[in-house]
Each structure stands twice: as structure tokens, then as C-alpha cells.
C-alpha atoms as a PDB file:
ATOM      1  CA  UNK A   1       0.000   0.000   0.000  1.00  0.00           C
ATOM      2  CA  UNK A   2       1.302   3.449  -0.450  1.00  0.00           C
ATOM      3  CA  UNK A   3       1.374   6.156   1.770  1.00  0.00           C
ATOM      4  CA  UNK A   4      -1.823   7.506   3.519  1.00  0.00           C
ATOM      5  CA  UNK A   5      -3.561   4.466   1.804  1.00  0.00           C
ATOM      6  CA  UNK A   6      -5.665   2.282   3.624  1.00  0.00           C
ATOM      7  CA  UNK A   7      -5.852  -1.519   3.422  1.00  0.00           C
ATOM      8  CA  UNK A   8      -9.490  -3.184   3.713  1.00  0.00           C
ATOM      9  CA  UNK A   9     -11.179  -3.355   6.294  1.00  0.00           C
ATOM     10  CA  UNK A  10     -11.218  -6.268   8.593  1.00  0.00           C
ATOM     11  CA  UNK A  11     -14.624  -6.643  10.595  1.00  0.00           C
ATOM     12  CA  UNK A  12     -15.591  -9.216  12.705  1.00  0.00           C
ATOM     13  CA  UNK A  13     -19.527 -10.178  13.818  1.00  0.00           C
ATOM     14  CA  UNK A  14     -19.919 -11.822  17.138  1.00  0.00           C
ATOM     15  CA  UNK A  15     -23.008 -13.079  18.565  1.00  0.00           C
ATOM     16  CA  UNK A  16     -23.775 -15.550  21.344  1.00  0.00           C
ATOM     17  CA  UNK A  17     -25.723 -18.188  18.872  1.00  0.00           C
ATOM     18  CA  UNK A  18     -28.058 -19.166  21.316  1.00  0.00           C
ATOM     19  CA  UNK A  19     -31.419 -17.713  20.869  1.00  0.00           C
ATOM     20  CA  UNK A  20     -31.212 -19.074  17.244  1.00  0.00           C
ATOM     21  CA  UNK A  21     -30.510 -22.618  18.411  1.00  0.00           C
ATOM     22  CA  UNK A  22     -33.502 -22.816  21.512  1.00  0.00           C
ATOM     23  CA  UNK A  23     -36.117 -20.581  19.856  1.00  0.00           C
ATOM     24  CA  UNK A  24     -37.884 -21.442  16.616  1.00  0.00           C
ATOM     25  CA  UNK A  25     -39.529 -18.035  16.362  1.00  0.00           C
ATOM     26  CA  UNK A  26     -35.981 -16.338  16.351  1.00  0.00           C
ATOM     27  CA  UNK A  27     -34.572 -19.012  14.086  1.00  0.00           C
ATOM     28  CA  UNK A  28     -37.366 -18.590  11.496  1.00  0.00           C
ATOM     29  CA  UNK A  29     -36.804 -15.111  11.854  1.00  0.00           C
ATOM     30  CA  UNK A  30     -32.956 -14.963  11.426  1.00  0.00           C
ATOM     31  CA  UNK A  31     -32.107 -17.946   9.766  1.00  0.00           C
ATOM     32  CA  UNK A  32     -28.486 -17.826   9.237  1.00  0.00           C
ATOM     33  CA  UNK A  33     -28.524 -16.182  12.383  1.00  0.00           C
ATOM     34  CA  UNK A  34     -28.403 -12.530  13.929  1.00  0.00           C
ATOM     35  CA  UNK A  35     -24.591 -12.220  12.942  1.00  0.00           C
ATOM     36  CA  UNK A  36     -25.635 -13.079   9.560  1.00  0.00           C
ATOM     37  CA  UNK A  37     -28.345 -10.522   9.367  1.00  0.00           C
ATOM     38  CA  UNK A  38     -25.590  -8.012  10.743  1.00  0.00           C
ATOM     39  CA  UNK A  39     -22.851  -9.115   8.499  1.00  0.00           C
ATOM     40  CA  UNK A  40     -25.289  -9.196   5.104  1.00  0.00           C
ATOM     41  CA  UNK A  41     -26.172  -5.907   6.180  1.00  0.00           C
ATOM     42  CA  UNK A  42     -22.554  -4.487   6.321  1.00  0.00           C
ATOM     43  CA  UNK A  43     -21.754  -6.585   3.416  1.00  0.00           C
ATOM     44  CA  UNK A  44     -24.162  -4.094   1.820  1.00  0.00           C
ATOM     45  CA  UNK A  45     -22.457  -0.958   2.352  1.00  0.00           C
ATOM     46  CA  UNK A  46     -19.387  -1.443   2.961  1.00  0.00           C
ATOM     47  CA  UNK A  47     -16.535  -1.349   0.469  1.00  0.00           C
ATOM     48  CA  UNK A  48     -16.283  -4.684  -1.642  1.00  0.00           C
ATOM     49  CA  UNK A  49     -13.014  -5.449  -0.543  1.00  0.00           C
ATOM     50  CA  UNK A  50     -14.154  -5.195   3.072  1.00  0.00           C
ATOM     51  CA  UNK A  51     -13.155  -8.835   5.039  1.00  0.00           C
ATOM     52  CA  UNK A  52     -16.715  -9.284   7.148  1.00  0.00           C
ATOM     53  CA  UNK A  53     -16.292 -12.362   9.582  1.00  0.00           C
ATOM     54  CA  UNK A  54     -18.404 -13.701  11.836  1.00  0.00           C
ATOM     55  CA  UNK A  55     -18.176 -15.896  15.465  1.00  0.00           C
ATOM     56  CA  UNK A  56     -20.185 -17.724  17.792  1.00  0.00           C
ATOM     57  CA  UNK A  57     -20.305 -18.300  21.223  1.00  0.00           C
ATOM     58  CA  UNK A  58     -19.623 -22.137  20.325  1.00  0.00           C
ATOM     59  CA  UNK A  59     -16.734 -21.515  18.274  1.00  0.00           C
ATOM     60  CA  UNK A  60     -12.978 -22.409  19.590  1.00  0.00           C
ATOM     61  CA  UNK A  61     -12.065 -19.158  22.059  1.00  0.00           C
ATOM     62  CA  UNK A  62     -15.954 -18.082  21.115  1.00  0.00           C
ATOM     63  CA  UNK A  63     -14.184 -17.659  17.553  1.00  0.00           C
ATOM     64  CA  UNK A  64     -11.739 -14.658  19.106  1.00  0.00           C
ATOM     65  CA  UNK A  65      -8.642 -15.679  18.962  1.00  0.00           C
ATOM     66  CA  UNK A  66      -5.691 -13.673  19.226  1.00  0.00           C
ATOM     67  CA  UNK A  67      -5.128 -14.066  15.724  1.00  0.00           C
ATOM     68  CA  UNK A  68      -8.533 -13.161  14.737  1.00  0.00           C
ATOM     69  CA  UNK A  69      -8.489 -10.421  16.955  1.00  0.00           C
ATOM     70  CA  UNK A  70      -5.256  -8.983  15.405  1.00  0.00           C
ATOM     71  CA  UNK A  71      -7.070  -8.990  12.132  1.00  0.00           C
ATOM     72  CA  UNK A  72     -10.081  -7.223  13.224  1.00  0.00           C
ATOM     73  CA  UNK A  73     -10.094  -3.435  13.021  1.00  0.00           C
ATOM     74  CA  UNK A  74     -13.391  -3.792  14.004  1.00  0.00           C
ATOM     75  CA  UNK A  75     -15.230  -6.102  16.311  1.00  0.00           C
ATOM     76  CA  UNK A  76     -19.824  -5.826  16.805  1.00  0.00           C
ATOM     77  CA  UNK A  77     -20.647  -7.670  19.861  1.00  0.00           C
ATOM     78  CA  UNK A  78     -24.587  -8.858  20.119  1.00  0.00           C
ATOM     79  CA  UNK A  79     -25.224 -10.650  23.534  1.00  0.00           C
ATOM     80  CA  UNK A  80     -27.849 -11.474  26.193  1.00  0.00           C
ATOM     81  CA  UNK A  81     -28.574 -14.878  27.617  1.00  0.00           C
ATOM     82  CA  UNK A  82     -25.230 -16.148  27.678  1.00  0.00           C
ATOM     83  CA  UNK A  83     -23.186 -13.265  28.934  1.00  0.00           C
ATOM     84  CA  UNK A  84     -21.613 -15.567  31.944  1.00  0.00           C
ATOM     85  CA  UNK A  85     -20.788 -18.054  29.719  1.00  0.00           C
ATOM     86  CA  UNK A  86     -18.155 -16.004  27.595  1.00  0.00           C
ATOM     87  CA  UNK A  87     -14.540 -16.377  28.772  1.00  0.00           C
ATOM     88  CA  UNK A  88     -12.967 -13.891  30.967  1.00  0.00           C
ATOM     89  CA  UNK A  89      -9.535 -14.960  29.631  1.00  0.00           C
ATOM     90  CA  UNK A  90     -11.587 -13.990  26.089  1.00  0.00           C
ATOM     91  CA  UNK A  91     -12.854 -10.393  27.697  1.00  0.00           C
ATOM     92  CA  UNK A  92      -9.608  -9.481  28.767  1.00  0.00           C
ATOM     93  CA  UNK A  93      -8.139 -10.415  25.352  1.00  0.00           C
ATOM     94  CA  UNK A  94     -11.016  -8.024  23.724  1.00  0.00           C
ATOM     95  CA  UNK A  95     -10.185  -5.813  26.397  1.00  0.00           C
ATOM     96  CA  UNK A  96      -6.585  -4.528  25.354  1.00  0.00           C
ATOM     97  CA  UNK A  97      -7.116  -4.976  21.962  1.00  0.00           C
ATOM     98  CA  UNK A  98      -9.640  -2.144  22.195  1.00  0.00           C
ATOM     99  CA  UNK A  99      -7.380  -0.327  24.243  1.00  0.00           C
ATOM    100  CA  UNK A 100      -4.566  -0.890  21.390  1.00  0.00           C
ATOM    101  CA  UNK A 101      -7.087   0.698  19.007  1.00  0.00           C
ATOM    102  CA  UNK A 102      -9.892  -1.437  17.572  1.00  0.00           C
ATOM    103  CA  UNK A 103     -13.414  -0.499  17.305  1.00  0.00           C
ATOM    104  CA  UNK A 104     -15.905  -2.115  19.402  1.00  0.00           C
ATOM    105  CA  UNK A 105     -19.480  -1.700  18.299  1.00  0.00           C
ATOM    106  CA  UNK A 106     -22.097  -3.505  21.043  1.00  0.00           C
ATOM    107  CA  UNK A 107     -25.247  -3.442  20.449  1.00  0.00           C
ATOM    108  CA  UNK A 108     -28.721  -4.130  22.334  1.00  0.00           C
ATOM    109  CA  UNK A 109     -28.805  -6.190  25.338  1.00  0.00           C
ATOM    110  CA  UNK A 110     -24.685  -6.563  25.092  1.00  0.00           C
ATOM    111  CA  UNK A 111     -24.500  -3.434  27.446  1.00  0.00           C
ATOM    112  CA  UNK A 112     -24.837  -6.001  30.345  1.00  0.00           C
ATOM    113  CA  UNK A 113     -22.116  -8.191  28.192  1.00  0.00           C
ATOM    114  CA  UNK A 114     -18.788  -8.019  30.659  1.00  0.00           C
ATOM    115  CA  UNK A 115     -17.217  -6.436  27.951  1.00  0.00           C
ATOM    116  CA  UNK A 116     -19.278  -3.273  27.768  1.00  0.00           C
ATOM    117  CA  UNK A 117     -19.729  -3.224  31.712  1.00  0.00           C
ATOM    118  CA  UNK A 118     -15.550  -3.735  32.400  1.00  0.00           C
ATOM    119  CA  UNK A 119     -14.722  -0.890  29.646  1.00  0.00           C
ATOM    120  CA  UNK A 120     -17.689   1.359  31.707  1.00  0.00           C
ATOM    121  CA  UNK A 121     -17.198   0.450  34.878  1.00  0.00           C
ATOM    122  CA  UNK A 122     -20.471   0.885  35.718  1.00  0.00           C
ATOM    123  CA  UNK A 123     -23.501  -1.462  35.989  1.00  0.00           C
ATOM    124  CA  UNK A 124     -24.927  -0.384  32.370  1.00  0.00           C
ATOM    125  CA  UNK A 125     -28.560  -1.352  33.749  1.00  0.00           C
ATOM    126  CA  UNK A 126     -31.130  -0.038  32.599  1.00  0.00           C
ATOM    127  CA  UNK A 127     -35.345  -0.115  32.394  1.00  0.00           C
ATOM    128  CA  UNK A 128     -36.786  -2.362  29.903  1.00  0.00           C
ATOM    129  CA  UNK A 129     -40.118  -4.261  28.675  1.00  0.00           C
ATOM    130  CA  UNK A 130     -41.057  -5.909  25.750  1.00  0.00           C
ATOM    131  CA  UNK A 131     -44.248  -5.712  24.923  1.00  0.00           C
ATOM    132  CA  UNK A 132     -43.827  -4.793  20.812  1.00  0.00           C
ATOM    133  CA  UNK A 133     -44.178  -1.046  21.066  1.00  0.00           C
ATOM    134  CA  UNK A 134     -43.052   1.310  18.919  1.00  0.00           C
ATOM    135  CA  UNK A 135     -39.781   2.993  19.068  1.00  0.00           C
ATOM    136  CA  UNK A 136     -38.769   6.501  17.305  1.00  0.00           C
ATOM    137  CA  UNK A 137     -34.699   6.994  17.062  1.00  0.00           C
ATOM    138  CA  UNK A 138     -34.589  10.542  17.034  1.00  0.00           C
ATOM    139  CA  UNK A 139     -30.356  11.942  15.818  1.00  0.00           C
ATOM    140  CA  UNK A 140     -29.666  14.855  18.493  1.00  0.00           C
ATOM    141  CA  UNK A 141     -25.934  14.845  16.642  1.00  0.00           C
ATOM    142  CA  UNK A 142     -26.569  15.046  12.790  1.00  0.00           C
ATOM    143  CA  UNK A 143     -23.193  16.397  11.737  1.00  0.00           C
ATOM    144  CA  UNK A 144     -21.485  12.968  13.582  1.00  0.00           C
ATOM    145  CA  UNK A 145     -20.170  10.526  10.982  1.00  0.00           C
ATOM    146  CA  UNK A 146     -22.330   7.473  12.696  1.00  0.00           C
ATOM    147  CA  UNK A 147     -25.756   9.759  11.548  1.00  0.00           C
ATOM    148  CA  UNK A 148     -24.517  10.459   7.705  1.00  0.00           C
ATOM    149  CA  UNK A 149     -27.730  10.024   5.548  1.00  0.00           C
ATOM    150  CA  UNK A 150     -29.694   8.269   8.511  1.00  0.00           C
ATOM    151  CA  UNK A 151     -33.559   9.322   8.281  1.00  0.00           C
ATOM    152  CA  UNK A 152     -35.002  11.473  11.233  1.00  0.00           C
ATOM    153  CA  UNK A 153     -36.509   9.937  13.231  1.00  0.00           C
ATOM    154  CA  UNK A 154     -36.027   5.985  12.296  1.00  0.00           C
ATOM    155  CA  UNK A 155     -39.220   4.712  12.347  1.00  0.00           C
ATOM    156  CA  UNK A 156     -39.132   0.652  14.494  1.00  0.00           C
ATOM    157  CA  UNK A 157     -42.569  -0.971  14.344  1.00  0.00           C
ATOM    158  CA  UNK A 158     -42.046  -2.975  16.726  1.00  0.00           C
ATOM    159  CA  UNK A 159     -39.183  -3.043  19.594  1.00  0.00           C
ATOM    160  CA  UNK A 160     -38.163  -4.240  23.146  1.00  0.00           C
ATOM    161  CA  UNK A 161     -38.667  -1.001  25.029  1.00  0.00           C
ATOM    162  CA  UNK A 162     -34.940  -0.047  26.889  1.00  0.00           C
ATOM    163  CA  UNK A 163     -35.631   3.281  28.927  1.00  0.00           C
ATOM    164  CA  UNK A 164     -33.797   5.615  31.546  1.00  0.00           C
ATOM    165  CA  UNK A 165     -32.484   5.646  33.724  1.00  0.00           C
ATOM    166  CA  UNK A 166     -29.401   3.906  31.815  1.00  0.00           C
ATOM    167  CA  UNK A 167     -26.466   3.423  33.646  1.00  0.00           C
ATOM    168  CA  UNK A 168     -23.276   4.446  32.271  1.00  0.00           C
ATOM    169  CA  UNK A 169     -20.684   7.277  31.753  1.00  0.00           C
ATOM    170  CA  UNK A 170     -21.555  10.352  30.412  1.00  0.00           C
ATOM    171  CA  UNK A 171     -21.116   9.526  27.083  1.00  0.00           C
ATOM    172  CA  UNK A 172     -18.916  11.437  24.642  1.00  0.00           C
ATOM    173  CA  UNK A 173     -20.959  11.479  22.386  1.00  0.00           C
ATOM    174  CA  UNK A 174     -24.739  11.310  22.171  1.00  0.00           C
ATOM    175  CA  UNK A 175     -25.328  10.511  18.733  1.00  0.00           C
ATOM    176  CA  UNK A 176     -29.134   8.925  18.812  1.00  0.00           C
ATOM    177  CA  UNK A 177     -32.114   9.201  21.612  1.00  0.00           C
ATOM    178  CA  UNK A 178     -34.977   6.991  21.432  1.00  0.00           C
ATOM    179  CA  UNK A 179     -39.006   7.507  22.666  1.00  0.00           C
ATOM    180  CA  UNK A 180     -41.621   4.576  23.180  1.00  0.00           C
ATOM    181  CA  UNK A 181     -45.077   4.641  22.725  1.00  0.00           C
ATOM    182  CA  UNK A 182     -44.958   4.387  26.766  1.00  0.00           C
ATOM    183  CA  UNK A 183     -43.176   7.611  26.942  1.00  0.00           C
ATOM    184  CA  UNK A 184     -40.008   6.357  27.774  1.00  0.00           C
ATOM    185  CA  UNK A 185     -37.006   7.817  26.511  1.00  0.00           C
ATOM    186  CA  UNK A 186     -33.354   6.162  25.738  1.00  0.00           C
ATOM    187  CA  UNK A 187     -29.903   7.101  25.161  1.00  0.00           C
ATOM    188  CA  UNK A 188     -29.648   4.632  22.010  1.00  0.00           C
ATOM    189  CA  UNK A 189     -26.157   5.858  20.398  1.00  0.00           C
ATOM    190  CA  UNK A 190     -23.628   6.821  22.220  1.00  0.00           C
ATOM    191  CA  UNK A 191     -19.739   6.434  22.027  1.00  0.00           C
ATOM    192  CA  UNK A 192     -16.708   6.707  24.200  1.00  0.00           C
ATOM    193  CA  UNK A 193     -13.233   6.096  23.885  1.00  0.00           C
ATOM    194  CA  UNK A 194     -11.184   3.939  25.257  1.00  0.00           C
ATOM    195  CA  UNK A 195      -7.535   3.836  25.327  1.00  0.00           C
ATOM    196  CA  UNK A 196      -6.587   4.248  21.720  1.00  0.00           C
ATOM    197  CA  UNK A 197      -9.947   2.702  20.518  1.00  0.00           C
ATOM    198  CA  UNK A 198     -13.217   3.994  20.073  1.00  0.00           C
ATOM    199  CA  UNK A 199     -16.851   2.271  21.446  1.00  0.00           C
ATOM    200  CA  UNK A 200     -20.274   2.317  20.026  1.00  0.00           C
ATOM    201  CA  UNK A 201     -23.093   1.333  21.958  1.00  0.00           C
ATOM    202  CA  UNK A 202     -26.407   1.123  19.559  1.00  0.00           C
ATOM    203  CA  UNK A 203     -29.767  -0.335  21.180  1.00  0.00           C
ATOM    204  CA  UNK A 204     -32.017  -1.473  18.680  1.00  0.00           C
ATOM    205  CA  UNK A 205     -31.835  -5.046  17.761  1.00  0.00           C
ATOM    206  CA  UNK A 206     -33.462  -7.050  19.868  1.00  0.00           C
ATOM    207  CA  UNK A 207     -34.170 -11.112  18.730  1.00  0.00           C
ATOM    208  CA  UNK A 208     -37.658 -11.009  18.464  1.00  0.00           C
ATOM    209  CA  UNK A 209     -38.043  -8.886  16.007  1.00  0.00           C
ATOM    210  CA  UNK A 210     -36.242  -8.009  12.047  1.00  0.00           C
ATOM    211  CA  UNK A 211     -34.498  -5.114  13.451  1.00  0.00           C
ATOM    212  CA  UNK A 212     -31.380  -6.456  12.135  1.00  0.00           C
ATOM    213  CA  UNK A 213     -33.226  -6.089   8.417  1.00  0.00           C
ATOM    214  CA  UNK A 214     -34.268  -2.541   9.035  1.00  0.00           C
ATOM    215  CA  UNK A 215     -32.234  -0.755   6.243  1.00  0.00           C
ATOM    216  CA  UNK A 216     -31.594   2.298   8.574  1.00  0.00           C
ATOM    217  CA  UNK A 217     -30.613   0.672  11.369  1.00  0.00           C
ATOM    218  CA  UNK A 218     -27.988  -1.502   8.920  1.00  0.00           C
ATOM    219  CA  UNK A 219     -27.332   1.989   7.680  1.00  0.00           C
ATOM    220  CA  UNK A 220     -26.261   3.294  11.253  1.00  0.00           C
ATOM    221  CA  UNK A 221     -24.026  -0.023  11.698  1.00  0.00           C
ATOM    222  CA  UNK A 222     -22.299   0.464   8.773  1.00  0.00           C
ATOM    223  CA  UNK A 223     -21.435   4.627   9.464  1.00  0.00           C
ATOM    224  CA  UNK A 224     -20.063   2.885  12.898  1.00  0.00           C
ATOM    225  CA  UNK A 225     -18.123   0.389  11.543  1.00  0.00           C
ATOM    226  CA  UNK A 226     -16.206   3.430   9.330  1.00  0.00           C
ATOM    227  CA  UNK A 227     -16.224   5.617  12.431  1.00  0.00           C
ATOM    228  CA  UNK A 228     -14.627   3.172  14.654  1.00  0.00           C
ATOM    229  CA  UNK A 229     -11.756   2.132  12.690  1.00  0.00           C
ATOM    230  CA  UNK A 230      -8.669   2.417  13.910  1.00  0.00           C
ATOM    231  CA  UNK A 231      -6.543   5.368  13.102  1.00  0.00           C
ATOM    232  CA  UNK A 232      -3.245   3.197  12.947  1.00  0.00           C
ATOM    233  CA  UNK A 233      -2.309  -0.269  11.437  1.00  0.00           C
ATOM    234  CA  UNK A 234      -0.153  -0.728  14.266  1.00  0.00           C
ATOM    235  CA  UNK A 235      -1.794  -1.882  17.875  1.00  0.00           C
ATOM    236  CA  UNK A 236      -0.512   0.125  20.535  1.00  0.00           C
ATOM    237  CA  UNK A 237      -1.297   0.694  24.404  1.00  0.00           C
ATOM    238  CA  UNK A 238      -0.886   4.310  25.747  1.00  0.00           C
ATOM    239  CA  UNK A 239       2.127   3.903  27.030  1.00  0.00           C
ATOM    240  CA  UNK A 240       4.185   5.968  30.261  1.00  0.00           C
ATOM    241  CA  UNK A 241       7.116   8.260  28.641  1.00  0.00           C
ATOM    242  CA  UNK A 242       9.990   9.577  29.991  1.00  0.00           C
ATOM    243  CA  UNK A 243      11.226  12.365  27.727  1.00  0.00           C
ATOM    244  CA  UNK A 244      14.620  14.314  28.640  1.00  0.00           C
ATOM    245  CA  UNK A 245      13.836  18.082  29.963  1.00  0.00           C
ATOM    246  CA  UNK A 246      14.983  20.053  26.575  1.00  0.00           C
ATOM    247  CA  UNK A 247      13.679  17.551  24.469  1.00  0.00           C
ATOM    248  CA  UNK A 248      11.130  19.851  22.443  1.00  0.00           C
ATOM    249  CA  UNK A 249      13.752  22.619  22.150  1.00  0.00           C
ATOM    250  CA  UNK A 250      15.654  20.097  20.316  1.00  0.00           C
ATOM    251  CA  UNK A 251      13.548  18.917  17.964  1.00  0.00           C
ATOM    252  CA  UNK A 252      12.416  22.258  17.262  1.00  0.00           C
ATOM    253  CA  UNK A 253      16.240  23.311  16.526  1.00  0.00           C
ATOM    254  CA  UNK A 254      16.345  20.324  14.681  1.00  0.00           C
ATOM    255  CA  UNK A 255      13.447  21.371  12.405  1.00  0.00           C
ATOM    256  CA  UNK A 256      14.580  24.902  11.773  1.00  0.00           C
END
């Protein structure tokens, strides 16, 4: 590649594979699965030469190994029955790598995944109930990158209802607000950064309905997956430094 070109993008798709296994509704409604909805989806809009993997739960190392992980710029994490059952060995791993500067994208009920709660630090609980209702994602950030061309308000016919109080950080950004039909509100998009990487958090998508399907939401995905790619090929921690006293009057002699 030459200079200040970038190589494709490497994005990997994890979901817990259970739902689609145990329930026939959700298997007749996703039937390769909600990572292959997502994937299709990105597949979509993405650029063609764009490497879009997916994992399981099941899979060797839940399908994260370190030498996936060092080929994924990107990594969207869908959870919710199974969020014990995932590896802390595997979290940590996930861990650093976002601190070393890939994007993490987790989405729905994955903001009680131990993933999302160890980068927050916080419980991430929230109000819920899923009774079908209606839910309006209303862009309170329209210049961000993640809201390019997204429709306003995206219209969700039917949706588990996630409401305040929701807790995390303050966000640093707050990119997408939902309502209900029960008058609830949600912070649905925000993002954060971590270390070197950056975090999405995106609520709609839960496994009883075609959310996954919904062109904008696949739409919104896709502007995250561009946001939250790394700015570097290279993985690196924030490191401690130790420069000399003098050091920038140096360099800038040097320069001259």
C-alpha cells in the first residue's frame, strides 16, 4: 500500500448463537442467524473489498482468537442470555485490543455483556419491557459521521422497550435518543473512547423482532463500523514516557 492508503477493512460479527438454536420463532426469523443478518447488512455498504467475519459463542475461544483479533479493526458484539458463559480470559483479550485501538461496536442487550460493563465500569442497567411497542430513534448529533444520511426519526414498528435511567458514563458522544409509545425515553447511540480505541453502543436489535433487516438501522451499523476504525495499522497501548527536559527545544532546533 502506499502512503496515507488504507488496506481493507477487517470486521468481525460476534453473537452468542443461542437464541437461534432454543427458539424457533428467532430461528425462522434470522435464519443464518443474527450475525448473519448483521454481516449481510454491512456486506451491503461497505466497500467490496471489506473482510466481514463472523463468530459464535460455540466456536474455539468463542471464535476470538488472538489471531482473529489482530485482524479485526473492528469487532460488533450482540449478547444477552449467555453473557456468563463467555470467557474472561476472552474479555480481557477483547479488552486490550480495544485499548490498542480497535473499534468495538455492542449493540442491544450486550451493554450487560462483561465487555461493555468492564470498559464502563459501571452497571450499564437499565429499564426495559417488551411488549412490541413502537420505538422513534430521534439523531440529536446530525453532523457525527455514525448519523450520515440516517432518516429522522427511524421509524421501528415494533421493539423491546430499553428506557432511563441507563447506567453508564456520560457519554462522549450522544449521537441517537430513542421515545416509546410508553413515553419512555433512551440514550440509544452513544460512544466513548477507550484507550486508543473507540466504542459504540447502539440499542435497537433485539431477537424477536427483524431489526437487524431494518435498512436504517444496517445503515447506522455500517457509518459505525467506518467511524470506529482504527486510526493506525499498528496496535498500541498508551504507554508511560519519559522524555529528557529540553527535548522539544531540540527537535524544534532540529526542524529549523
Amino acid at each position: 500500500m502506499g502512503a496515507g492508503e488504507l488496506r481493507p477493512l477487517r470486521v468481525t460479527v460476534w453473537n452468542e448463537g443461542v437464541h437461534e438454536v432454543v427458539d424457533a420463532h428467532v430461528a425462522e426469523l434470522y435464519p443464518t442467524g443474527i450475525h448473519g443478518a448483521i454481516a449481510e447488512g454491512l456486506r451491503e455498504r461497505l466497500p467490496g473489498d471489506a473482510v466481514i467475519r463472523t463468530a459464535i459463542l460455540a466456536d474455539d475461544e468463542h471464535g476470538l482468537t488472538e489471531a482473529v483479533l489482530a485482524e479485526t479493526d473492528v469487532l460488533l458484539w450482540w449478547g444477552h442470555v449467555a453473557h456468563d458463559d463467555v470467557d474472561d480470559a476472552v474479555v480481557a483479550r477483547v479488552h486490550r485490543r480495544v485499548l490498542e485501538g480497535m473499534g468495538l461496536l455492542v449493540l442491544h442487550s450486550g451493554h450487560f455483556s462483561k465487555i461493555f460493563r468492564s470498559l464502563m465500569g459501571t452497571t450499564c442497567s437499565l429499564a426495559w419491557r417488551n411488549e412490541a411497542e413502537r420505538e422513534l430513534v430521534w439523531t440529536v448529533a446530525p453532523t457525527h459521521p455514525i448519523a450520515e444520511g440516517v432518516q429522522m426519526p427511524i421509524v421501528i414498528d415494533h421493539q423491546e422497550m430499553y428506557g432511563e435511567f441507563f447506567d453508564i458514563p456520560t457519554p462522549d458522544e450522544l449521537v441517537f435518543v430513542s421515545s416509546f409509545e410508553g413515553g419512555e425515553v433512551f440514550r440509544s447511540g452513544v460512544t466513548f473512547r477507550r484507550g486508543n480505541g473507540k466504542v459504540f453502543y447502539f440499542s435497537p436489535g433485539d431477537q424477536d423482532y427483524p431489526v437487524y433487516f431494518h435498512d436504517q438501522v444496517r445503515l447506522v451499523l455500517a457509518n459505525a463500523v467506518r467511524w470506529a476504525r482504527p486510526a493506525q495499522d499498528a496496535p498500541r497501548l498508551p504507554g508511560v514516557t519519559n522524555p529528557e527536559r529540553g527535548w522539544f527545544q531540540t527537535e524544534k532546533a532540529g526542524s529549523i
